[in-house]
PDB file of N, CA and C in Angstrom:
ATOM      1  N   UNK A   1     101.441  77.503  79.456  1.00  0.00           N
ATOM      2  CA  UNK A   1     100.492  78.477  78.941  1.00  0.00           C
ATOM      3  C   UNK A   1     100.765  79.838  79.577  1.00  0.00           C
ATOM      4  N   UNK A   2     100.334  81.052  78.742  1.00  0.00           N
ATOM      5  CA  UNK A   2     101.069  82.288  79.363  1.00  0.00           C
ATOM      6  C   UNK A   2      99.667  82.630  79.843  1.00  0.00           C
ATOM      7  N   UNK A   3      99.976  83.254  81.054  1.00  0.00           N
ATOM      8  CA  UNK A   3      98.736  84.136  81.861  1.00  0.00           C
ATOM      9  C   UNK A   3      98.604  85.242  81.709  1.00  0.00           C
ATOM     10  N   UNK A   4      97.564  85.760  81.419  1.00  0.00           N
ATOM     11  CA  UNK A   4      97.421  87.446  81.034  1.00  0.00           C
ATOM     12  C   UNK A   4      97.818  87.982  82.187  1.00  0.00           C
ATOM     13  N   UNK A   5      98.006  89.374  82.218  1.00  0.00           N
ATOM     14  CA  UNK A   5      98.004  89.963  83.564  1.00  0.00           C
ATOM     15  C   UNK A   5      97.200  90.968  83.293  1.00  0.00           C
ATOM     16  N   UNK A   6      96.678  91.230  84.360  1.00  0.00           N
ATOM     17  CA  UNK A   6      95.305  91.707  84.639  1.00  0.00           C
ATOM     18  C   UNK A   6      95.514  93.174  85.834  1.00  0.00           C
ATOM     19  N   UNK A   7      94.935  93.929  85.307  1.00  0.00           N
ATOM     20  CA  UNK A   7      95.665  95.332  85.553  1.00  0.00           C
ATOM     21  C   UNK A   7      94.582  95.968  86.586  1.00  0.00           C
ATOM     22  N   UNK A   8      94.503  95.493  87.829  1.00  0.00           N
ATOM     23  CA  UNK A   8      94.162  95.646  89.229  1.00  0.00           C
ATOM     24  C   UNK A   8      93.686  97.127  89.657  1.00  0.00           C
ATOM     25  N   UNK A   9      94.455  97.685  88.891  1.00  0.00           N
ATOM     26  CA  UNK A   9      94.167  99.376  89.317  1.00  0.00           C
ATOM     27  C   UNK A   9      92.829 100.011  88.410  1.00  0.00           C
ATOM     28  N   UNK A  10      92.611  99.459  87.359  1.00  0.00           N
ATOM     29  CA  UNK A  10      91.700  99.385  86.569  1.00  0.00           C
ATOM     30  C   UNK A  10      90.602  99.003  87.271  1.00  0.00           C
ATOM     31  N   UNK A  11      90.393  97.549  87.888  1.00  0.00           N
ATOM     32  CA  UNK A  11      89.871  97.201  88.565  1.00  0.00           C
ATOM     33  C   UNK A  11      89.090  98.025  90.002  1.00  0.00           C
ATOM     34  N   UNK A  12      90.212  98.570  90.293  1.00  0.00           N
ATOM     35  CA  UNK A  12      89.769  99.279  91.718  1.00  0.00           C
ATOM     36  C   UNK A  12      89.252 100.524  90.979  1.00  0.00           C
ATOM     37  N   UNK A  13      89.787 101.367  90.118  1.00  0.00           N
ATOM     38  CA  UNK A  13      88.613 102.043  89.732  1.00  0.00           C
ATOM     39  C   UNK A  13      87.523 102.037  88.901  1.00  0.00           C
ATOM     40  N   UNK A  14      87.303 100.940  88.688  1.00  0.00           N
ATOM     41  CA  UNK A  14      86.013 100.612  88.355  1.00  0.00           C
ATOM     42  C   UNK A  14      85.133 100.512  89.821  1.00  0.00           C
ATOM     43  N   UNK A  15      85.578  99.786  90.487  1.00  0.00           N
ATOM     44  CA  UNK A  15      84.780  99.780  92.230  1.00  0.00           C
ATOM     45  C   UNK A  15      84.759 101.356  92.443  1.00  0.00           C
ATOM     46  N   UNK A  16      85.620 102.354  92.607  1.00  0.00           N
ATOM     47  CA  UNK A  16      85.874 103.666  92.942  1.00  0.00           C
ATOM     48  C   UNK A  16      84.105 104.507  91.745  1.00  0.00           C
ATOM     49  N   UNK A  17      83.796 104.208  90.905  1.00  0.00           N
ATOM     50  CA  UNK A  17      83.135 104.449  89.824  1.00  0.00           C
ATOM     51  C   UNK A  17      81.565 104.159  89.903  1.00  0.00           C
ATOM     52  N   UNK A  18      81.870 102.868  90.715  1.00  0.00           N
ATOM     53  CA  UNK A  18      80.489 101.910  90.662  1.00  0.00           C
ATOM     54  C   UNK A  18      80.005 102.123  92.830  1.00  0.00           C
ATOM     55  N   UNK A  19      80.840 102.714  93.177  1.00  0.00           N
ATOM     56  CA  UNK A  19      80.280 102.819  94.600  1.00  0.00           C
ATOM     57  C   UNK A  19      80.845 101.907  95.663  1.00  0.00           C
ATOM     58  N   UNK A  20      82.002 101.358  95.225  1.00  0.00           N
ATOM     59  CA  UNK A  20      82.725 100.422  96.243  1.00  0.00           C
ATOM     60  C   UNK A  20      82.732  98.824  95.242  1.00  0.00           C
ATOM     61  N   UNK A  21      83.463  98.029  95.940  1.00  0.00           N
ATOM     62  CA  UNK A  21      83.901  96.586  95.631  1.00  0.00           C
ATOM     63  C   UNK A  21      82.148  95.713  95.144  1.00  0.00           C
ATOM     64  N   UNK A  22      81.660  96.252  96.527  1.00  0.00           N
ATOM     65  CA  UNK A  22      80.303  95.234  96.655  1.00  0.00           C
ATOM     66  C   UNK A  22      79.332  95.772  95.603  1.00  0.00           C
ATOM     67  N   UNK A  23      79.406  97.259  95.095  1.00  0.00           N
ATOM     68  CA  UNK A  23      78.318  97.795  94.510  1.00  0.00           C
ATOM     69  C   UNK A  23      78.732  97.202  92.868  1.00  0.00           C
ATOM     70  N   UNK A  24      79.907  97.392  92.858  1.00  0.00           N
ATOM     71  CA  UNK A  24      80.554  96.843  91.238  1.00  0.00           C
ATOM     72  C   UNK A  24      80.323  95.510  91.385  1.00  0.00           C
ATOM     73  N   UNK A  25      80.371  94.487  92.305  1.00  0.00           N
ATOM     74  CA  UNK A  25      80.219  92.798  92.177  1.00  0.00           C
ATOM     75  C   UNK A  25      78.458  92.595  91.898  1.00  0.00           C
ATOM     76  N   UNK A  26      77.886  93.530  92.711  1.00  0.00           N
ATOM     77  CA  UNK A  26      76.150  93.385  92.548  1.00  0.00           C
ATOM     78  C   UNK A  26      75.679  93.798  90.722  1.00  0.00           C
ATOM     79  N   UNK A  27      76.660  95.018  90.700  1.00  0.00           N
ATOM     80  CA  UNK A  27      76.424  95.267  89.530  1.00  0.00           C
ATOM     81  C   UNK A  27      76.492  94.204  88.264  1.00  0.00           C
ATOM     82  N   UNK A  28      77.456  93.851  88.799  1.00  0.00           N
ATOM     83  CA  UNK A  28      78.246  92.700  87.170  1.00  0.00           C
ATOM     84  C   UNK A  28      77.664  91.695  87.743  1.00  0.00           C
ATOM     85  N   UNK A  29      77.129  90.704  88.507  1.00  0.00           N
ATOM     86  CA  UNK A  29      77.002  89.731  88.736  1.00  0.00           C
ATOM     87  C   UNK A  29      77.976  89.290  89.563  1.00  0.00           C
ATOM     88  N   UNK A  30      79.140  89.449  89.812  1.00  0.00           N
ATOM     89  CA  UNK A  30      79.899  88.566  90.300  1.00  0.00           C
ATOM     90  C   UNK A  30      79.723  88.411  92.265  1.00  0.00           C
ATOM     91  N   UNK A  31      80.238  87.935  92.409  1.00  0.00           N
ATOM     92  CA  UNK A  31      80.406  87.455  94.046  1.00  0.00           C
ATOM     93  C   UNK A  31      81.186  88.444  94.414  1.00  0.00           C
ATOM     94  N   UNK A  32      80.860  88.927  95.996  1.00  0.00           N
ATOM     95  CA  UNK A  32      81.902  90.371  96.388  1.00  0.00           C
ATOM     96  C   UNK A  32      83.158  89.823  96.339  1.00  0.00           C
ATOM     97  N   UNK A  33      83.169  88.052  97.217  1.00  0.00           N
ATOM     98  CA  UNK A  33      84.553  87.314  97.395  1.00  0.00           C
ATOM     99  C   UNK A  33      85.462  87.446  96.044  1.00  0.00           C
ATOM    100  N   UNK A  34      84.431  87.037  94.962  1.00  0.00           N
ATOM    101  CA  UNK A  34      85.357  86.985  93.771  1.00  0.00           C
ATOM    102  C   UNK A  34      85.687  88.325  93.237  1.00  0.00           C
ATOM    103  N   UNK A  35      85.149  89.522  93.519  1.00  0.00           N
ATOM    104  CA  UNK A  35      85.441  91.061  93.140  1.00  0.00           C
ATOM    105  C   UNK A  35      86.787  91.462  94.049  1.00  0.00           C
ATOM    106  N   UNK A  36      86.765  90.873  95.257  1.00  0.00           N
ATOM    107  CA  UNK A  36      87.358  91.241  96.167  1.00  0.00           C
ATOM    108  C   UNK A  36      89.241  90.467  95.888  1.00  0.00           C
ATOM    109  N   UNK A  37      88.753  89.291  95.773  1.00  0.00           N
ATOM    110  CA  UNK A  37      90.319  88.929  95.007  1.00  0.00           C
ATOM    111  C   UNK A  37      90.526  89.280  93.782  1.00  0.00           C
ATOM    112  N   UNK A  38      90.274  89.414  93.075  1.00  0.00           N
ATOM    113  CA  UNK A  38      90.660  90.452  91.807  1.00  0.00           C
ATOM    114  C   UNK A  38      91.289  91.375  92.155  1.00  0.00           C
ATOM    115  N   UNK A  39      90.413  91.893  92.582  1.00  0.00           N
ATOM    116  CA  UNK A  39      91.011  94.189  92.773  1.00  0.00           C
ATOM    117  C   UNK A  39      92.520  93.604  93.962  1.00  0.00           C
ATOM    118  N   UNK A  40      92.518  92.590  94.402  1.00  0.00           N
ATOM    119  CA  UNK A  40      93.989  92.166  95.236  1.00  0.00           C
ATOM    120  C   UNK A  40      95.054  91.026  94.712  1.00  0.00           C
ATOM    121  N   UNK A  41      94.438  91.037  93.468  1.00  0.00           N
ATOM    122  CA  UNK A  41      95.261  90.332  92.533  1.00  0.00           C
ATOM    123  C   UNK A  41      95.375  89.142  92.546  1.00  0.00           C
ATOM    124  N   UNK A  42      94.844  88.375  93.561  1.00  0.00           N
ATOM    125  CA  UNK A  42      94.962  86.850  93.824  1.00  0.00           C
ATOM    126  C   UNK A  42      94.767  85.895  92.999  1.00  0.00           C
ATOM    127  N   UNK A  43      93.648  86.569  91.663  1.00  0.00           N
ATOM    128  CA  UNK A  43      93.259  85.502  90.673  1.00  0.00           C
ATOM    129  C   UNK A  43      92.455  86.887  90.080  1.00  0.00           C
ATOM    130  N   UNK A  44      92.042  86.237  88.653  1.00  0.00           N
ATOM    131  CA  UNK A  44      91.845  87.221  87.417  1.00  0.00           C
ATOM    132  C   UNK A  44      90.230  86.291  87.191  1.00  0.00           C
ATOM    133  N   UNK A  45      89.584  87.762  86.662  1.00  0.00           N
ATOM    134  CA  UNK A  45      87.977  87.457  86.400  1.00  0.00           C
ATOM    135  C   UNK A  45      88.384  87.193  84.802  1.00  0.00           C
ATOM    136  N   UNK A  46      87.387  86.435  84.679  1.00  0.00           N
ATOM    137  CA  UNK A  46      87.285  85.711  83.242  1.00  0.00           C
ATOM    138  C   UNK A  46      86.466  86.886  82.555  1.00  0.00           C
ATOM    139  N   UNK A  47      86.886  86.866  81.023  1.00  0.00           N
ATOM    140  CA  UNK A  47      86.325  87.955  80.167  1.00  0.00           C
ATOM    141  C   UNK A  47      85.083  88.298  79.743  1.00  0.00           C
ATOM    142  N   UNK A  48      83.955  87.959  80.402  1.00  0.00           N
ATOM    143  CA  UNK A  48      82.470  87.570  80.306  1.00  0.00           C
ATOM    144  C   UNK A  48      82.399  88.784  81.768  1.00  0.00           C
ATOM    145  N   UNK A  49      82.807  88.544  82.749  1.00  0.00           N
ATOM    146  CA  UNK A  49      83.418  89.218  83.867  1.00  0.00           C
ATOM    147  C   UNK A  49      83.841  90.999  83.492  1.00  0.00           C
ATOM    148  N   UNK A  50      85.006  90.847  82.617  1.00  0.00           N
ATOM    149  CA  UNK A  50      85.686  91.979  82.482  1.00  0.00           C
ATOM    150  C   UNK A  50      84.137  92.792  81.789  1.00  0.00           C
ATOM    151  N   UNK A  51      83.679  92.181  80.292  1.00  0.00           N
ATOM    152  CA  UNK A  51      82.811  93.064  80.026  1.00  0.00           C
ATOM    153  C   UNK A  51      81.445  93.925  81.030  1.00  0.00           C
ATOM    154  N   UNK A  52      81.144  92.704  81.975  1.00  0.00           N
ATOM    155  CA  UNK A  52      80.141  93.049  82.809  1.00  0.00           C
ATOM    156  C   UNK A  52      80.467  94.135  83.474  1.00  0.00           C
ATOM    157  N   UNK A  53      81.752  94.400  84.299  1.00  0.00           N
ATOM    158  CA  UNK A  53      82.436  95.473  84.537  1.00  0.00           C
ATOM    159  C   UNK A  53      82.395  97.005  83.993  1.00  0.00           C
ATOM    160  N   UNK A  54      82.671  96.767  82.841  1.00  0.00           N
ATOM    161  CA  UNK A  54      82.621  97.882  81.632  1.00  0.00           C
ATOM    162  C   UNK A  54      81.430  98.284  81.222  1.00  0.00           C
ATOM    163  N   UNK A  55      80.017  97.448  81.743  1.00  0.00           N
ATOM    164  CA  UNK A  55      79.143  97.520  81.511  1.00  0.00           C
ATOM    165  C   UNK A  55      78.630  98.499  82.541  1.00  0.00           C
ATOM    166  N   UNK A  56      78.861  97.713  84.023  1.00  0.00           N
ATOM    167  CA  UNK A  56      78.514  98.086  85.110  1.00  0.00           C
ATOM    168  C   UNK A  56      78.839  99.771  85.309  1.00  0.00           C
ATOM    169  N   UNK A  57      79.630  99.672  84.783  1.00  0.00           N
ATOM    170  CA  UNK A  57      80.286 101.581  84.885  1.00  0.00           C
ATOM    171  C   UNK A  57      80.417 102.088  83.252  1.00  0.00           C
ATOM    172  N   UNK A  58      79.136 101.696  82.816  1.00  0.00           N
ATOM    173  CA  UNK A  58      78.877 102.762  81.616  1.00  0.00           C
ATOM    174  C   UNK A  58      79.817 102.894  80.578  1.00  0.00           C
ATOM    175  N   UNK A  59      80.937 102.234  80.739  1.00  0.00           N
ATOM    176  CA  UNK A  59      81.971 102.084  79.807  1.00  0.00           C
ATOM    177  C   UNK A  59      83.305 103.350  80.296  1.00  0.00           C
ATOM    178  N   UNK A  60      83.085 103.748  81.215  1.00  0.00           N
ATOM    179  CA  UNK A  60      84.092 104.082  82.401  1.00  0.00           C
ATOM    180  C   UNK A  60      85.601 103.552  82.085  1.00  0.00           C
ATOM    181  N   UNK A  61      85.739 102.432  82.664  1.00  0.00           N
ATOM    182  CA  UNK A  61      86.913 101.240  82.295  1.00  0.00           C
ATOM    183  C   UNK A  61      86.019 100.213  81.620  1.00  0.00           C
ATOM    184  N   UNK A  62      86.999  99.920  80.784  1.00  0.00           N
ATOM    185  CA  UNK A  62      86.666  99.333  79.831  1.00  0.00           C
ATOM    186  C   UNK A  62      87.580  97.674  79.774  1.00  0.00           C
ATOM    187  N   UNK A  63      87.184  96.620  78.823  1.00  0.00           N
ATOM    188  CA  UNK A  63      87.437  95.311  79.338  1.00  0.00           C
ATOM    189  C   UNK A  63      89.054  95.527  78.795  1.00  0.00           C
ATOM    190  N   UNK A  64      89.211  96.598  77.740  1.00  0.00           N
ATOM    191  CA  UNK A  64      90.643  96.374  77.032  1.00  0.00           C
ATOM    192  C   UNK A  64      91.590  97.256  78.333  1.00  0.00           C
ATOM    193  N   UNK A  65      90.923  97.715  79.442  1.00  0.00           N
ATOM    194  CA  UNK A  65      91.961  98.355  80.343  1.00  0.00           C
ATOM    195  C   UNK A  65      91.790  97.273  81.675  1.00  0.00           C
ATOM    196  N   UNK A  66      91.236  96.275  81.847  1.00  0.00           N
ATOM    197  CA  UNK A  66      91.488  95.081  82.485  1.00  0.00           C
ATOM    198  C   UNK A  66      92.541  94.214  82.059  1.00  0.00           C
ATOM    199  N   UNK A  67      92.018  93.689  80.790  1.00  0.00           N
ATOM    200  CA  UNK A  67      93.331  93.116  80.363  1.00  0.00           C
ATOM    201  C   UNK A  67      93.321  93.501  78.879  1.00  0.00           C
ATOM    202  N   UNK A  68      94.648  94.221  79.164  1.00  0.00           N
ATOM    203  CA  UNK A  68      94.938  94.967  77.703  1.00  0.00           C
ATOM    204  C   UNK A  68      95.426  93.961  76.720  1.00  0.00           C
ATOM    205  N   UNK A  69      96.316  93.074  76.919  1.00  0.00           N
ATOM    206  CA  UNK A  69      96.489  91.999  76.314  1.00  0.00           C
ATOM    207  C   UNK A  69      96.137  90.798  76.183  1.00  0.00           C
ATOM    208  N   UNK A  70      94.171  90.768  76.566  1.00  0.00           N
ATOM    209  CA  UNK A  70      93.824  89.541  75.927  1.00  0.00           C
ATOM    210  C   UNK A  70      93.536  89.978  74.086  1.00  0.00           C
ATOM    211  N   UNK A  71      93.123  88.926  73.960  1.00  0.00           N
ATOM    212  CA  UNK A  71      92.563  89.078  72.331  1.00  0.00           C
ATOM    213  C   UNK A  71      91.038  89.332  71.717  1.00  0.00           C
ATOM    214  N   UNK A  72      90.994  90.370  72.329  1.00  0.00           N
ATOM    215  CA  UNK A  72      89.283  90.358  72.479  1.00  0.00           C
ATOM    216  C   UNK A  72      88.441  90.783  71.011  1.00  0.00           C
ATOM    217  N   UNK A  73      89.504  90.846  69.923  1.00  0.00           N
ATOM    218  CA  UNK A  73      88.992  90.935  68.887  1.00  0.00           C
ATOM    219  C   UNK A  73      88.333  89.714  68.206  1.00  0.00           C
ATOM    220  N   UNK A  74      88.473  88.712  68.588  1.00  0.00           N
ATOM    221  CA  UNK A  74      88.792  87.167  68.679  1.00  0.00           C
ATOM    222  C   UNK A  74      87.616  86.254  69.319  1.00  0.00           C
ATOM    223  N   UNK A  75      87.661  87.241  70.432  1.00  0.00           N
ATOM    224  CA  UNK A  75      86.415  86.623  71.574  1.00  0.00           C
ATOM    225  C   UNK A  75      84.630  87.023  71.734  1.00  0.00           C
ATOM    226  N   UNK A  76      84.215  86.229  71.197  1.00  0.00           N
ATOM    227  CA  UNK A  76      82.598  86.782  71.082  1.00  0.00           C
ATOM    228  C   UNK A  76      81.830  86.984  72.202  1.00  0.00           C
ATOM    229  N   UNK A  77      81.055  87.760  72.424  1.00  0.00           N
ATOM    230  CA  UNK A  77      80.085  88.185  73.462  1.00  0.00           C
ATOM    231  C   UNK A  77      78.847  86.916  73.116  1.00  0.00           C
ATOM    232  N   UNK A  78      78.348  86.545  74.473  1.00  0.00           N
ATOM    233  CA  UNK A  78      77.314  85.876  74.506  1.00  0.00           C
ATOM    234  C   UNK A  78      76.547  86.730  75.097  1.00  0.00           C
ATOM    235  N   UNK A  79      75.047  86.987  74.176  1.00  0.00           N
ATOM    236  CA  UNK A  79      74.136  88.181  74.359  1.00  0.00           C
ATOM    237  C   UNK A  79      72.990  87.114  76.014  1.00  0.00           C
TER     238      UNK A  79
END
């Protein structure tokens, strides 16, 4: 199976946007641990994730500049 790659710098400025790592993980929901390996590439946030992100910073970065090559035309939002 092919792995997206997930575009880290995007990532960090979204944290740069949202007030640091911890303020963007509080924001989106996620765990700082799990914000924190992301923005260092260790493993990739799932796309429920990416939008919260894009959310978190007003549409700043956006989920298609996380990962530009998922298929998100494809993928439905759960409200």
């Amino acid at each position: 199976m092919y792995k997206l790659k997930c575009n880290i710098e995007e990532i960090k400025r979204a944290a740069e946007i949202a007030g640091g790592l911890r303020e963007l993980a509080i924001k989106s929901g996620a765990s700082y641990q799990s914000m924190l390996n992301w923005s260092k590439g260790r493993n990739n946030p799932n796309p429920m994730f990416c939008i919260k992100m894009e959310q978190a910073v007003d549409g700043k970065v956006t989920r298609k500049d996380i990962f530009p090559d998922f298929p998100w035309e494809k993928f439905k939002e759960e409200k």
